[in-house]
PDB file of N, CA and C in Angstrom:
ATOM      1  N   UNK A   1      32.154  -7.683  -2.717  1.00  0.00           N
ATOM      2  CA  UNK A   1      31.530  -6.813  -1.742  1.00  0.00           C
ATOM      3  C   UNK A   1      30.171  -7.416  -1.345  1.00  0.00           C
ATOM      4  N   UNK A   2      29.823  -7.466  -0.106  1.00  0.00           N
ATOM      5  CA  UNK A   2      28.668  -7.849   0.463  1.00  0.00           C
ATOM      6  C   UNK A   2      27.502  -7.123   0.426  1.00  0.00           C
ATOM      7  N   UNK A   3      26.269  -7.338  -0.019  1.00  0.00           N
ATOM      8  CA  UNK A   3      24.991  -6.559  -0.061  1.00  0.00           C
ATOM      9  C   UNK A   3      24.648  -6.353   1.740  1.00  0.00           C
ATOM     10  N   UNK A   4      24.713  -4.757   1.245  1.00  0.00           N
ATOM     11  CA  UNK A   4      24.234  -4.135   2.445  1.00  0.00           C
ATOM     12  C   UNK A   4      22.384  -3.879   2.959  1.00  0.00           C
ATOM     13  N   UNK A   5      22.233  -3.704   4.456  1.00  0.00           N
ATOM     14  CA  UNK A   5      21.104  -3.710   4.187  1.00  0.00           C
ATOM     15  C   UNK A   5      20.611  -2.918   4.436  1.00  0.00           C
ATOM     16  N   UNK A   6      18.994  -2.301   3.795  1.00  0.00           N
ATOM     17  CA  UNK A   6      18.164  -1.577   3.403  1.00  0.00           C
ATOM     18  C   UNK A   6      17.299  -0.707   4.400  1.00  0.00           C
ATOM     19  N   UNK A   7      17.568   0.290   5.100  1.00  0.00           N
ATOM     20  CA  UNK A   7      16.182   0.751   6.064  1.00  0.00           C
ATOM     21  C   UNK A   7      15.233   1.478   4.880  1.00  0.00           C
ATOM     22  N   UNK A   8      14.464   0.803   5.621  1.00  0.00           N
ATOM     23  CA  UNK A   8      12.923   1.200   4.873  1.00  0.00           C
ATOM     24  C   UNK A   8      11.966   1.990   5.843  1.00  0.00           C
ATOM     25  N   UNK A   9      13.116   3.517   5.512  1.00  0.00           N
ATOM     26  CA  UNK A   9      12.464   3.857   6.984  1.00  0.00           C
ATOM     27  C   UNK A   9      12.528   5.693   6.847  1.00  0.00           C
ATOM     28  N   UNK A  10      13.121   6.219   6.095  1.00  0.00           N
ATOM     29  CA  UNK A  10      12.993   7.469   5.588  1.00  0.00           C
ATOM     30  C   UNK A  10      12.981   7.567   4.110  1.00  0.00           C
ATOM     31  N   UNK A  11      12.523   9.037   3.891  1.00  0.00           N
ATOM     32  CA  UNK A  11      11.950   9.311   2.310  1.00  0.00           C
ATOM     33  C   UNK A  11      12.638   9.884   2.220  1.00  0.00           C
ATOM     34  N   UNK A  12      13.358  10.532   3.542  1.00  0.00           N
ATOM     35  CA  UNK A  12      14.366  12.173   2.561  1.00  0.00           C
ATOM     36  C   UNK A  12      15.700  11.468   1.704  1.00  0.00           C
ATOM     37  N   UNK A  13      15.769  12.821   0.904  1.00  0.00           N
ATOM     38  CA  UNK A  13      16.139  12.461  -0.640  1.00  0.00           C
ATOM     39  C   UNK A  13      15.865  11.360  -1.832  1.00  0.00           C
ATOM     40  N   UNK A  14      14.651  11.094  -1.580  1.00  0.00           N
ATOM     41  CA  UNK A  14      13.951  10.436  -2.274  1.00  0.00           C
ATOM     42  C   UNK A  14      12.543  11.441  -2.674  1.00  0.00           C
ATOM     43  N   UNK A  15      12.579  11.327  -4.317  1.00  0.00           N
ATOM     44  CA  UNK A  15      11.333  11.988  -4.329  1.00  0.00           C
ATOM     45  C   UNK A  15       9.894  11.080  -5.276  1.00  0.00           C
ATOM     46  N   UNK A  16       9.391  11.501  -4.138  1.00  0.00           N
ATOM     47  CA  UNK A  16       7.745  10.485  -4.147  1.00  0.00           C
ATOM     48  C   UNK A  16       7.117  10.169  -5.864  1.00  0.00           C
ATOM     49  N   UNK A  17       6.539   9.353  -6.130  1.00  0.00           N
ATOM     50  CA  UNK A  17       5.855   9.490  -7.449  1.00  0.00           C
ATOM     51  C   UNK A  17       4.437   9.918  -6.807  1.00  0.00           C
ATOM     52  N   UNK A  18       3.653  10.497  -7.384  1.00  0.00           N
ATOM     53  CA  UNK A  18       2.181  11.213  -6.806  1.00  0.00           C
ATOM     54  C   UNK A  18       0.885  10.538  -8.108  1.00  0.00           C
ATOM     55  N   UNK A  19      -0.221  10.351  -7.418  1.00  0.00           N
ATOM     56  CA  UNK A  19      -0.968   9.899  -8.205  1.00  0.00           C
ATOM     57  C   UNK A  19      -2.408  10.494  -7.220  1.00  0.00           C
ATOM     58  N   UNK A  20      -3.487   9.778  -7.725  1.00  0.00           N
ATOM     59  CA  UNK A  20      -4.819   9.246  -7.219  1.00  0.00           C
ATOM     60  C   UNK A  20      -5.693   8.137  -7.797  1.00  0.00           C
ATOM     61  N   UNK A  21      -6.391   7.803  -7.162  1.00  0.00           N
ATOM     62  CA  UNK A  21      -6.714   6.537  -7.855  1.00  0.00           C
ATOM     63  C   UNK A  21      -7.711   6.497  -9.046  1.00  0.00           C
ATOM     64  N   UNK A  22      -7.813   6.044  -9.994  1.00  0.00           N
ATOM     65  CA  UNK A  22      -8.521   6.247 -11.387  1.00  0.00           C
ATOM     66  C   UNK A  22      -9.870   6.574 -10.918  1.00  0.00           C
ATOM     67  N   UNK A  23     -10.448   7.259 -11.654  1.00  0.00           N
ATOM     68  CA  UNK A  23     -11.274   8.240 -11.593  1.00  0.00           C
ATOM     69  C   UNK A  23     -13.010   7.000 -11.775  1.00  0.00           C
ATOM     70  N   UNK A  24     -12.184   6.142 -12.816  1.00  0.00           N
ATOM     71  CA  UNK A  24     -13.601   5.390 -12.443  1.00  0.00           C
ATOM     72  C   UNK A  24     -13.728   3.915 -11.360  1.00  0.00           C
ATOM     73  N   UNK A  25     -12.667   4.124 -10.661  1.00  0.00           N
ATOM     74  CA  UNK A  25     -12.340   2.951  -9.122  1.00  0.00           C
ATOM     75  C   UNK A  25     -12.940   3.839  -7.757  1.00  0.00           C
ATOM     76  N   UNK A  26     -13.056   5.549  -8.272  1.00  0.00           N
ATOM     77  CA  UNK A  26     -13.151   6.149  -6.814  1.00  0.00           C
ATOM     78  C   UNK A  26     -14.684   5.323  -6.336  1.00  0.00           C
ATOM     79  N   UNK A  27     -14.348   5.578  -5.029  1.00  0.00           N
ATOM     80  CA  UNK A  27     -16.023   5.050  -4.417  1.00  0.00           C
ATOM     81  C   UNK A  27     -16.067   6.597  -3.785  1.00  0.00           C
ATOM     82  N   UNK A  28     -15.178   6.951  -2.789  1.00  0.00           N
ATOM     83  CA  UNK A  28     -15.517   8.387  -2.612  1.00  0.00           C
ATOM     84  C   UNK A  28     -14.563   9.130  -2.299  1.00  0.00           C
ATOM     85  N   UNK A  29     -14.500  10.524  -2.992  1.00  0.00           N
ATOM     86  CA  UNK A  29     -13.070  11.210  -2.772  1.00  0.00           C
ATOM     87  C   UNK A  29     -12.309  10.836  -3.536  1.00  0.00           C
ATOM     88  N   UNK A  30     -11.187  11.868  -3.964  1.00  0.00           N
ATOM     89  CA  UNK A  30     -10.121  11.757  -4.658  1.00  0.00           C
ATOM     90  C   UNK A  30      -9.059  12.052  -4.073  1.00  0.00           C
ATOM     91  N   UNK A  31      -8.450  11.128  -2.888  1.00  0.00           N
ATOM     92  CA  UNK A  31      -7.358  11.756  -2.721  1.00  0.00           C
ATOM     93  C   UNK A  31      -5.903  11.306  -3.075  1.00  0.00           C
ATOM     94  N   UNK A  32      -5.080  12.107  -2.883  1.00  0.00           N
ATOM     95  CA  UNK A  32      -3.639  12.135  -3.316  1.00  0.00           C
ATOM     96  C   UNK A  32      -2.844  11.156  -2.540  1.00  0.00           C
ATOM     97  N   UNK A  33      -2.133  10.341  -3.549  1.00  0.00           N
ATOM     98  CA  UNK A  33      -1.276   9.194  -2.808  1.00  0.00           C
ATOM     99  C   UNK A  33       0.085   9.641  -3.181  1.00  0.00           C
ATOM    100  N   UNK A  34       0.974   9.647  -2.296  1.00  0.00           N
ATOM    101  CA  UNK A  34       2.479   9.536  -2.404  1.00  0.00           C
ATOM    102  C   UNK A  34       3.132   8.120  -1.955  1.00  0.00           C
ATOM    103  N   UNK A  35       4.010   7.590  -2.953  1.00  0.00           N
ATOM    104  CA  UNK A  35       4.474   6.503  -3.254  1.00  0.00           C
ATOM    105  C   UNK A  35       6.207   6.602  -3.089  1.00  0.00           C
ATOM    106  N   UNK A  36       6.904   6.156  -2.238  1.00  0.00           N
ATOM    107  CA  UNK A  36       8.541   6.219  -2.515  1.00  0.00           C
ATOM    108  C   UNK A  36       8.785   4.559  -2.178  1.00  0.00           C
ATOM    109  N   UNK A  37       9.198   4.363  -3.400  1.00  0.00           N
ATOM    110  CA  UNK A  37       9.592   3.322  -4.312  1.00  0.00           C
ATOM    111  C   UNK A  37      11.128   2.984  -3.142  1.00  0.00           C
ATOM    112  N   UNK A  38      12.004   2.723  -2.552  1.00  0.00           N
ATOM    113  CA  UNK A  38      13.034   2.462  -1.624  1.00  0.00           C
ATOM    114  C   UNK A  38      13.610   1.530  -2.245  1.00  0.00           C
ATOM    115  N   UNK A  39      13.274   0.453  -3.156  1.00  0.00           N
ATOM    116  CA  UNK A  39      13.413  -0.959  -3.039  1.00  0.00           C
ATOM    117  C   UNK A  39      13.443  -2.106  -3.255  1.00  0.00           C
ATOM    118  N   UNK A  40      14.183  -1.922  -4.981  1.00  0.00           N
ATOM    119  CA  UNK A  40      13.080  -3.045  -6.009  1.00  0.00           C
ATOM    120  C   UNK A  40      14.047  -4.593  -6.492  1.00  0.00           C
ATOM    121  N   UNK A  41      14.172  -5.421  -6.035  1.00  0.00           N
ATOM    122  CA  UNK A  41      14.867  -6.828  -6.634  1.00  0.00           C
ATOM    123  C   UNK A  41      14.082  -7.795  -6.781  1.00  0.00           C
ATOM    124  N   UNK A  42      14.146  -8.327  -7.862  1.00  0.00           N
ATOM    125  CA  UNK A  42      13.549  -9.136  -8.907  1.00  0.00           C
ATOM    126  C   UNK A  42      12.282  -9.146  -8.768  1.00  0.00           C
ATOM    127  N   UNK A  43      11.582 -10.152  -7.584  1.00  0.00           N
ATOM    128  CA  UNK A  43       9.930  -9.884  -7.890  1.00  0.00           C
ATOM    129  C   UNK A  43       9.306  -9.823  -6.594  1.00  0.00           C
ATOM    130  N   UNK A  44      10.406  -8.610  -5.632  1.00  0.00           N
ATOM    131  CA  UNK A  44      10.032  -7.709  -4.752  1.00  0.00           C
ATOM    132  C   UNK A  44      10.140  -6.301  -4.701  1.00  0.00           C
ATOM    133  N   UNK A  45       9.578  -5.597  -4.178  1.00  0.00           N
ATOM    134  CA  UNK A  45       9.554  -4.138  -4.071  1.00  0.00           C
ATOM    135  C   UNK A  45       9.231  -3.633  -2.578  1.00  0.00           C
ATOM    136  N   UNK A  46       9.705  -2.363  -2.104  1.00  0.00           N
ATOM    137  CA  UNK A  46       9.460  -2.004  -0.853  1.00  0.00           C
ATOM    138  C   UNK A  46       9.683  -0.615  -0.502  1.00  0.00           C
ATOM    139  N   UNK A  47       8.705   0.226   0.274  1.00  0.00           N
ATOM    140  CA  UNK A  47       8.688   1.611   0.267  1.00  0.00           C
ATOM    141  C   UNK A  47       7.819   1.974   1.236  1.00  0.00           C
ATOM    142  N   UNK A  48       7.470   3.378   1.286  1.00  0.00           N
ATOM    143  CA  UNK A  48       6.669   3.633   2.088  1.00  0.00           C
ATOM    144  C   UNK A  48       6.045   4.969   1.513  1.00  0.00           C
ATOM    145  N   UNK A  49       4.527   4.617   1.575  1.00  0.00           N
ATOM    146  CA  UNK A  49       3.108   5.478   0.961  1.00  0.00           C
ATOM    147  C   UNK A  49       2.510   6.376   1.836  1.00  0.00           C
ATOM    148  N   UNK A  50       2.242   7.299   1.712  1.00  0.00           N
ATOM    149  CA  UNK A  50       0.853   8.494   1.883  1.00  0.00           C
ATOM    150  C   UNK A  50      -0.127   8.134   1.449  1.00  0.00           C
ATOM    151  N   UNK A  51      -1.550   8.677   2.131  1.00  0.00           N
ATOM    152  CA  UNK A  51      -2.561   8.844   1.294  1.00  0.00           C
ATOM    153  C   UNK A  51      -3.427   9.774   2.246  1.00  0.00           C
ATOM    154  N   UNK A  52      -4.107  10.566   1.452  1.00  0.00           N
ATOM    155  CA  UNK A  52      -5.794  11.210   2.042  1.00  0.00           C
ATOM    156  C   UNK A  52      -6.480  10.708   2.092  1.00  0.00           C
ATOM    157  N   UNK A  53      -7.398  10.863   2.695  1.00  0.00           N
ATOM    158  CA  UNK A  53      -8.702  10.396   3.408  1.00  0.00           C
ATOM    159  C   UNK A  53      -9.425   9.872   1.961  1.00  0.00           C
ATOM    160  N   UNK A  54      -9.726   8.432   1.770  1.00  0.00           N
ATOM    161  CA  UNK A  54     -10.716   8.596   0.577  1.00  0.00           C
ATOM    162  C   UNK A  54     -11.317   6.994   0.305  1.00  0.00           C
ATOM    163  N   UNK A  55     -11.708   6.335  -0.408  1.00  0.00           N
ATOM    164  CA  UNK A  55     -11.879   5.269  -0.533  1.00  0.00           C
ATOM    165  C   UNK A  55     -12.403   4.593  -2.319  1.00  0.00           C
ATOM    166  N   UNK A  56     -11.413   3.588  -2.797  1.00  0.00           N
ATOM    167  CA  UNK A  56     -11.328   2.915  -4.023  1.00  0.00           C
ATOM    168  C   UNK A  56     -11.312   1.764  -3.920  1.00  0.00           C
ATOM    169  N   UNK A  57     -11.801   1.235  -5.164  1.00  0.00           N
ATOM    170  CA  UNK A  57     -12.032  -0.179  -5.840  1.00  0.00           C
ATOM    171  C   UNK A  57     -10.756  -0.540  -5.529  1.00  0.00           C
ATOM    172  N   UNK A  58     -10.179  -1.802  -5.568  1.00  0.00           N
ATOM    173  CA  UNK A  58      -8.698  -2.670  -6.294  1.00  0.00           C
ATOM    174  C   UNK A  58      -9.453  -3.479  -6.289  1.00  0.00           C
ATOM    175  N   UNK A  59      -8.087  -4.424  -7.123  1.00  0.00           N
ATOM    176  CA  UNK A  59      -8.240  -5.705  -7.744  1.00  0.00           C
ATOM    177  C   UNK A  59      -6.683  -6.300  -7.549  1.00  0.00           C
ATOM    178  N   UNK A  60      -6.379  -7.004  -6.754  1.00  0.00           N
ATOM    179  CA  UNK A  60      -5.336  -7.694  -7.149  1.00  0.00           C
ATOM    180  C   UNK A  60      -4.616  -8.423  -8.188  1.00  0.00           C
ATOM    181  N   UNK A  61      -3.954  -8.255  -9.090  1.00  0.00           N
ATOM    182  CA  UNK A  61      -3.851  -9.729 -10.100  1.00  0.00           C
ATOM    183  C   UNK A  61      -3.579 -10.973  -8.885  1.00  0.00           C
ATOM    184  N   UNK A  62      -3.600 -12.655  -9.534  1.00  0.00           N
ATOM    185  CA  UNK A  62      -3.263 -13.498  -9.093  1.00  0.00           C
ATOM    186  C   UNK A  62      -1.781 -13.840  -8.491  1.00  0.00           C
ATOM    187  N   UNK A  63      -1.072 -12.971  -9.437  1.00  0.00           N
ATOM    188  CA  UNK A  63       0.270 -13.069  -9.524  1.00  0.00           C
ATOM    189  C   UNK A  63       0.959 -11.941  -8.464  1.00  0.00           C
ATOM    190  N   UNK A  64       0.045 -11.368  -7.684  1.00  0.00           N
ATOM    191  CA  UNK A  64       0.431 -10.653  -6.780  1.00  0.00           C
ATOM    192  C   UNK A  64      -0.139 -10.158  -5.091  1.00  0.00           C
ATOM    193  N   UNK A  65       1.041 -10.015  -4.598  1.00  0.00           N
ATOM    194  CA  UNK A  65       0.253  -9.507  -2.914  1.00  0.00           C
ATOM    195  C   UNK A  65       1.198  -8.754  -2.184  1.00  0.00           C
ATOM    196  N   UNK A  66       0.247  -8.349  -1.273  1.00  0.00           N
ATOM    197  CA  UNK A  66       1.532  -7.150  -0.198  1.00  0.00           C
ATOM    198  C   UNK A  66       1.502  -7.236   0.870  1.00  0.00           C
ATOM    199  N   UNK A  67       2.152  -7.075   2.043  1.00  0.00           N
ATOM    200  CA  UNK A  67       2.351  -6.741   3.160  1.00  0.00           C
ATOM    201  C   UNK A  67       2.329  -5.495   3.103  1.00  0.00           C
ATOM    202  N   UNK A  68       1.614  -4.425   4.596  1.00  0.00           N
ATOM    203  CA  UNK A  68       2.002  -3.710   4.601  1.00  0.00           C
ATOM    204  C   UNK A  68       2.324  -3.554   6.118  1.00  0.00           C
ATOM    205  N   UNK A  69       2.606  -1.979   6.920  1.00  0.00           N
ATOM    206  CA  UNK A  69       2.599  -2.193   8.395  1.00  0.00           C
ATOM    207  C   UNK A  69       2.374  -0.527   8.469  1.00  0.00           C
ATOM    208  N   UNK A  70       1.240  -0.473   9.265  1.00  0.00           N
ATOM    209  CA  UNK A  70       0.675   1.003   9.032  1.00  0.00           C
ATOM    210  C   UNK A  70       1.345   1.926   9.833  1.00  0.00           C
ATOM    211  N   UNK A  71       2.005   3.075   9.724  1.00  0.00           N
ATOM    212  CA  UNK A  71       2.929   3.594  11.325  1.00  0.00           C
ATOM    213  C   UNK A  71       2.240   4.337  11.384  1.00  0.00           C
ATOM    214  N   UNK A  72       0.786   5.237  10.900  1.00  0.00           N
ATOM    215  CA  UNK A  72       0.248   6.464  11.216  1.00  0.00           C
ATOM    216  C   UNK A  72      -0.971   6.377  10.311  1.00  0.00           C
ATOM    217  N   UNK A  73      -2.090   6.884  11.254  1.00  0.00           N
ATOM    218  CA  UNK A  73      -3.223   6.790  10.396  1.00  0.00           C
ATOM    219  C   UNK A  73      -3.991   5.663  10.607  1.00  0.00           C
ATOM    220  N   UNK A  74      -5.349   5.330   9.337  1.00  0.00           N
ATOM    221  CA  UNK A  74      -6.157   3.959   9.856  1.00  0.00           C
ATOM    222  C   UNK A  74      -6.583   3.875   8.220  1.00  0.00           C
ATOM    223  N   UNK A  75      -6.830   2.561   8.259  1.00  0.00           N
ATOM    224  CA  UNK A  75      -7.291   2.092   6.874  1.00  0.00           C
ATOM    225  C   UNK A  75      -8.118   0.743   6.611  1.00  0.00           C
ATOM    226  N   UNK A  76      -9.232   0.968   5.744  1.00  0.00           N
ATOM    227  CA  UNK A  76      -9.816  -0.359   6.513  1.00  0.00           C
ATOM    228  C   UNK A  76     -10.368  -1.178   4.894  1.00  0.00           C
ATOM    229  N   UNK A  77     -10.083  -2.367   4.766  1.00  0.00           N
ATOM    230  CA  UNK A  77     -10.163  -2.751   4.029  1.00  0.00           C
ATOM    231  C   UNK A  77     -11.259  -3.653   3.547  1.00  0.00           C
ATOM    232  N   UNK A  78     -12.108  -3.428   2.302  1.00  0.00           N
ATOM    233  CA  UNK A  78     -13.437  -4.066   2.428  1.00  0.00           C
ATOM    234  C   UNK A  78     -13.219  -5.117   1.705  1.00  0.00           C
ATOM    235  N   UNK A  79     -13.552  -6.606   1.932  1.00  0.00           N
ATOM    236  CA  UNK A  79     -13.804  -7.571   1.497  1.00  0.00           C
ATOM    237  C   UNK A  79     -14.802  -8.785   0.796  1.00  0.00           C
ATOM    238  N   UNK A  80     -14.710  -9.295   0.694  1.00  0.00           N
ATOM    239  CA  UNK A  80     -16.190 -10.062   0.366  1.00  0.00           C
ATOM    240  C   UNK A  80     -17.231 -10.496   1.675  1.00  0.00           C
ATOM    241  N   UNK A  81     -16.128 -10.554   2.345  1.00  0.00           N
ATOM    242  CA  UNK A  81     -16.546 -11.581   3.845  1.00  0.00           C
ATOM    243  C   UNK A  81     -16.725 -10.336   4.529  1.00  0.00           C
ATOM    244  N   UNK A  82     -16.556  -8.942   4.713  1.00  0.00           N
ATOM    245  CA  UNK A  82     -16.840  -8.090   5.713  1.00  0.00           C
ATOM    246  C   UNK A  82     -15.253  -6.962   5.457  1.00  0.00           C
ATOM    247  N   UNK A  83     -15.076  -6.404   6.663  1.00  0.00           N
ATOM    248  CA  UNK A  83     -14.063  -5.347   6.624  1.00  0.00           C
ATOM    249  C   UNK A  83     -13.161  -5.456   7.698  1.00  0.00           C
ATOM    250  N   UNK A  84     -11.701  -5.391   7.616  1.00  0.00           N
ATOM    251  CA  UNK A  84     -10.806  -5.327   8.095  1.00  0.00           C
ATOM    252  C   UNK A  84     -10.354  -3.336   8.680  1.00  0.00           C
ATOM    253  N   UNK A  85     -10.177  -3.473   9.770  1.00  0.00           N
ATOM    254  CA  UNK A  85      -8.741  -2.305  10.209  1.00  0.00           C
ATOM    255  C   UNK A  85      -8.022  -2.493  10.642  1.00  0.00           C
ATOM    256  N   UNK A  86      -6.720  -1.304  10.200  1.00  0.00           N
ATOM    257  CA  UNK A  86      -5.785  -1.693  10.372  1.00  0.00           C
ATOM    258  C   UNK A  86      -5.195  -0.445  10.820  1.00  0.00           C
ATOM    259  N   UNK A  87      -4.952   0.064  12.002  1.00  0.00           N
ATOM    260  CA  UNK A  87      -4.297   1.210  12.520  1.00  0.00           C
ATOM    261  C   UNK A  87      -2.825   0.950  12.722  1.00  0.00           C
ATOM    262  N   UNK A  88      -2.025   2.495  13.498  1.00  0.00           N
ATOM    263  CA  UNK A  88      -0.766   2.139  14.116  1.00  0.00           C
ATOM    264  C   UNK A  88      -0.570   1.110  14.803  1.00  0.00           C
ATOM    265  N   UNK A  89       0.903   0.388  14.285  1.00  0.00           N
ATOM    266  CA  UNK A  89       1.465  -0.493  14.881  1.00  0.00           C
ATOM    267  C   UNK A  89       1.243  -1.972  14.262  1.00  0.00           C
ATOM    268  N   UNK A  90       0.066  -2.077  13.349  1.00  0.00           N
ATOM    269  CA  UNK A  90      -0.765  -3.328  12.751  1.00  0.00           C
ATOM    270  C   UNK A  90      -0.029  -3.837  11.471  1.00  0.00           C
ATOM    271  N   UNK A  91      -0.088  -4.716  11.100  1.00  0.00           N
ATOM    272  CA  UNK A  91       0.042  -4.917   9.748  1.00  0.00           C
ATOM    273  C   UNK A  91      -0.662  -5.587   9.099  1.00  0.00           C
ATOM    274  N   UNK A  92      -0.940  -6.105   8.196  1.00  0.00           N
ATOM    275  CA  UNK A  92      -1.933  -7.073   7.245  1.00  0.00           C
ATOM    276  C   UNK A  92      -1.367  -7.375   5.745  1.00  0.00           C
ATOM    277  N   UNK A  93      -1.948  -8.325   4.958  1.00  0.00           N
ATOM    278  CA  UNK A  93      -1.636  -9.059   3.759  1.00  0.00           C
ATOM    279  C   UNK A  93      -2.459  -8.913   3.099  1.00  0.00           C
ATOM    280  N   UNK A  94      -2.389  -7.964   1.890  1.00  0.00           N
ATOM    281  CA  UNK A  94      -3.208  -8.262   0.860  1.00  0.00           C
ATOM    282  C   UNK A  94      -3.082  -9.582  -0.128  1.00  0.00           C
ATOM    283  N   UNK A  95      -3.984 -10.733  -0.163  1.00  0.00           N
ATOM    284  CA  UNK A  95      -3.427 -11.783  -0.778  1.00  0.00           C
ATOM    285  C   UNK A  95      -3.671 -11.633  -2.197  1.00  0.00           C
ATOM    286  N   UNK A  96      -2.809 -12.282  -3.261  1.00  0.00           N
ATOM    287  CA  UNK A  96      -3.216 -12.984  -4.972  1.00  0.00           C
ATOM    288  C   UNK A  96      -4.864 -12.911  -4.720  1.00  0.00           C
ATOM    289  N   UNK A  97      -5.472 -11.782  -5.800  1.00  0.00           N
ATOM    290  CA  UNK A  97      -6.580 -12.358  -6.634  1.00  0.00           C
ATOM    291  C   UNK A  97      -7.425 -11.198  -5.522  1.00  0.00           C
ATOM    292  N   UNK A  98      -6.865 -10.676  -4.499  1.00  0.00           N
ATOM    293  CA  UNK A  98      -8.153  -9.861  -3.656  1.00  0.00           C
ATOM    294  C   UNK A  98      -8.944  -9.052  -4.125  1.00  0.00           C
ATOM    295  N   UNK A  99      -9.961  -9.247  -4.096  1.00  0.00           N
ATOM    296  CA  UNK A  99     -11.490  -7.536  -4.880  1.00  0.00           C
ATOM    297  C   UNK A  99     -12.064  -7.281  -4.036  1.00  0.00           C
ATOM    298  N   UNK A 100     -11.629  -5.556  -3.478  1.00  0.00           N
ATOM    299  CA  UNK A 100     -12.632  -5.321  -2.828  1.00  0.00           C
ATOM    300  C   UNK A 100     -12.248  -3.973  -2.895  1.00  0.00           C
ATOM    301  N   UNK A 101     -12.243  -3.084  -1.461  1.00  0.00           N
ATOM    302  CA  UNK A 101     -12.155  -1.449  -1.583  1.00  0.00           C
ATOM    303  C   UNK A 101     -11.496  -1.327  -0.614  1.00  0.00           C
ATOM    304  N   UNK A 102     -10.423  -0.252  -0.762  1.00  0.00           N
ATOM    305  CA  UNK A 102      -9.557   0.148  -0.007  1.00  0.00           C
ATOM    306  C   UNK A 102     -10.154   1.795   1.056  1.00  0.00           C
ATOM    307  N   UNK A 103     -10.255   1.615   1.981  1.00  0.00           N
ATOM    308  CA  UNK A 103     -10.682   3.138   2.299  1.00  0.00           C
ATOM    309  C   UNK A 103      -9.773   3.386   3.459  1.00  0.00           C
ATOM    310  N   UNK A 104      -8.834   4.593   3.646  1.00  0.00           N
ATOM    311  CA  UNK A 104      -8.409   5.539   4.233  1.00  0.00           C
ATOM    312  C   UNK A 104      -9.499   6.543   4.803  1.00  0.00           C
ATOM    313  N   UNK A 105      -9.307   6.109   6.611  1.00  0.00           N
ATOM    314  CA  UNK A 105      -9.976   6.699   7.519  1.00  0.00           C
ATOM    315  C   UNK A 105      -9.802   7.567   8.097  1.00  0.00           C
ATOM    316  N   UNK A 106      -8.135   7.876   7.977  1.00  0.00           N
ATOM    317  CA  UNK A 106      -7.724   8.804   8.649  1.00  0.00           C
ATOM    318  C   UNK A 106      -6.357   8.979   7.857  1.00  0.00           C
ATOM    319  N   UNK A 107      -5.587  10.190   7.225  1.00  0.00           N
ATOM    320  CA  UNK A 107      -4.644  10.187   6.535  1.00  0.00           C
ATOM    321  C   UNK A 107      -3.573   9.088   7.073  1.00  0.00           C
ATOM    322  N   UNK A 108      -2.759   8.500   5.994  1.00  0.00           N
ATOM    323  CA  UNK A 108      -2.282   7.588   6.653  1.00  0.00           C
ATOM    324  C   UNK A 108      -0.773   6.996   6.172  1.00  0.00           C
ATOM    325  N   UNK A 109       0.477   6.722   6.994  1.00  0.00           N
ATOM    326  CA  UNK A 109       1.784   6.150   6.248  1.00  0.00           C
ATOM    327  C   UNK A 109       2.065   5.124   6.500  1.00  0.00           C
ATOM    328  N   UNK A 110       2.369   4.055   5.448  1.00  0.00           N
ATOM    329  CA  UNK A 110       2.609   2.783   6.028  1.00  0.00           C
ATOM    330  C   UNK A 110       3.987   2.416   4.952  1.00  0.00           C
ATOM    331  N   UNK A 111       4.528   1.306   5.621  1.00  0.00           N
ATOM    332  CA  UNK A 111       5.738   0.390   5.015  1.00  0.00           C
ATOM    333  C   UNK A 111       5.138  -0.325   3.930  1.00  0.00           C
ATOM    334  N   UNK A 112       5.908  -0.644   2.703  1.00  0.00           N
ATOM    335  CA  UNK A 112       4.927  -1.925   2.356  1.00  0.00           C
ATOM    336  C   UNK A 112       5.649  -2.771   1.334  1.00  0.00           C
ATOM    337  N   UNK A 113       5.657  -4.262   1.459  1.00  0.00           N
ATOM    338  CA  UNK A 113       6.429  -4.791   0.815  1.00  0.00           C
ATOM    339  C   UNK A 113       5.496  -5.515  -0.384  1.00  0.00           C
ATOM    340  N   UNK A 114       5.688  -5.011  -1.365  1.00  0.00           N
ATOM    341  CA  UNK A 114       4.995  -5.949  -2.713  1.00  0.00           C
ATOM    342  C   UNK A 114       5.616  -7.116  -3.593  1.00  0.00           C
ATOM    343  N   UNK A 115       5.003  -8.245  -3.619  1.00  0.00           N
ATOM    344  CA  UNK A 115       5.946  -9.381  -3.971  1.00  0.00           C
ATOM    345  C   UNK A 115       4.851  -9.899  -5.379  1.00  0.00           C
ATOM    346  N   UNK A 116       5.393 -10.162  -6.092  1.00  0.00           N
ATOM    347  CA  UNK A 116       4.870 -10.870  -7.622  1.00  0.00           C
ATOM    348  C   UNK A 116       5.244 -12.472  -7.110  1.00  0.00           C
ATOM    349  N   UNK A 117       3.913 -13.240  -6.738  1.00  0.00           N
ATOM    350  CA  UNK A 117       3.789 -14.696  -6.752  1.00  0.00           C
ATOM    351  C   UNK A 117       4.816 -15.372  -7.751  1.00  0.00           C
ATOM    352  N   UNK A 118       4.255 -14.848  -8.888  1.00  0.00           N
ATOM    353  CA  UNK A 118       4.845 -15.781 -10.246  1.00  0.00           C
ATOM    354  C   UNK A 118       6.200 -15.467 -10.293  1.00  0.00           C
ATOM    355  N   UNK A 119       7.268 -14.729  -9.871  1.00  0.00           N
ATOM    356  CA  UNK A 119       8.364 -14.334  -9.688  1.00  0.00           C
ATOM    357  C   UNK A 119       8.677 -13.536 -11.367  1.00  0.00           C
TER     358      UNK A 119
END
């Protein structure tokens, strides 16, 4: 049988894992992220996230990065070199090894594919 393929494109009957981001990464706000997982082979993954308005630390490991593609909402990402946005219709790459802060400008849903470098 042939592997069929995947829309990565509705949540219903899928139910979300819920979090927020650790309490000592917030920069400001705590808001609630919903996560549906769609999508996982070997050292890829793919789904599509919620979040509230808020803004946190990350850290990438080396061994990892994401695509995402925002369909609603704005999010802007702080870097060493300055800040990125990324509204409807956009997409962007978080690369291996990135530190900086993630902030949600406007509630927001995006696609997103996460890949482990090191496989």
């Amino acid at each position: 049988m042939a592997p069929e393929i995947i829309l990565i494109d509705s949540t219903e009957g899928h139910p979300p894992t819920r979090d927020q981001p650790r309490a000592d990464r917030r920069v400001h706000g705590a808001p609630q992220r919903e996560t549906w997982t769609l999508h996982e082979a070997g050292p890829m993954s793919a789904g599509i996230w919620t979040c509230e308005v808020g803004r946190w630390r990350i850290a990438f490991p080396a061994g990892r990065q994401e695509f995402f593609h925002v369909l609603q909402g704005r999010v802007r990402l702080h870097g060493p070199v300055g800040a990125v946005d990324v509204g409807p219709g956009q997409g962007a790459v978080i690369p291996p090894g990135f530190a900086g802060e993630f902030e949600v400008l406007e509630p927001v849903r995006k696609q997103f594919v996460l890949v482990d470098v090191n496989g």
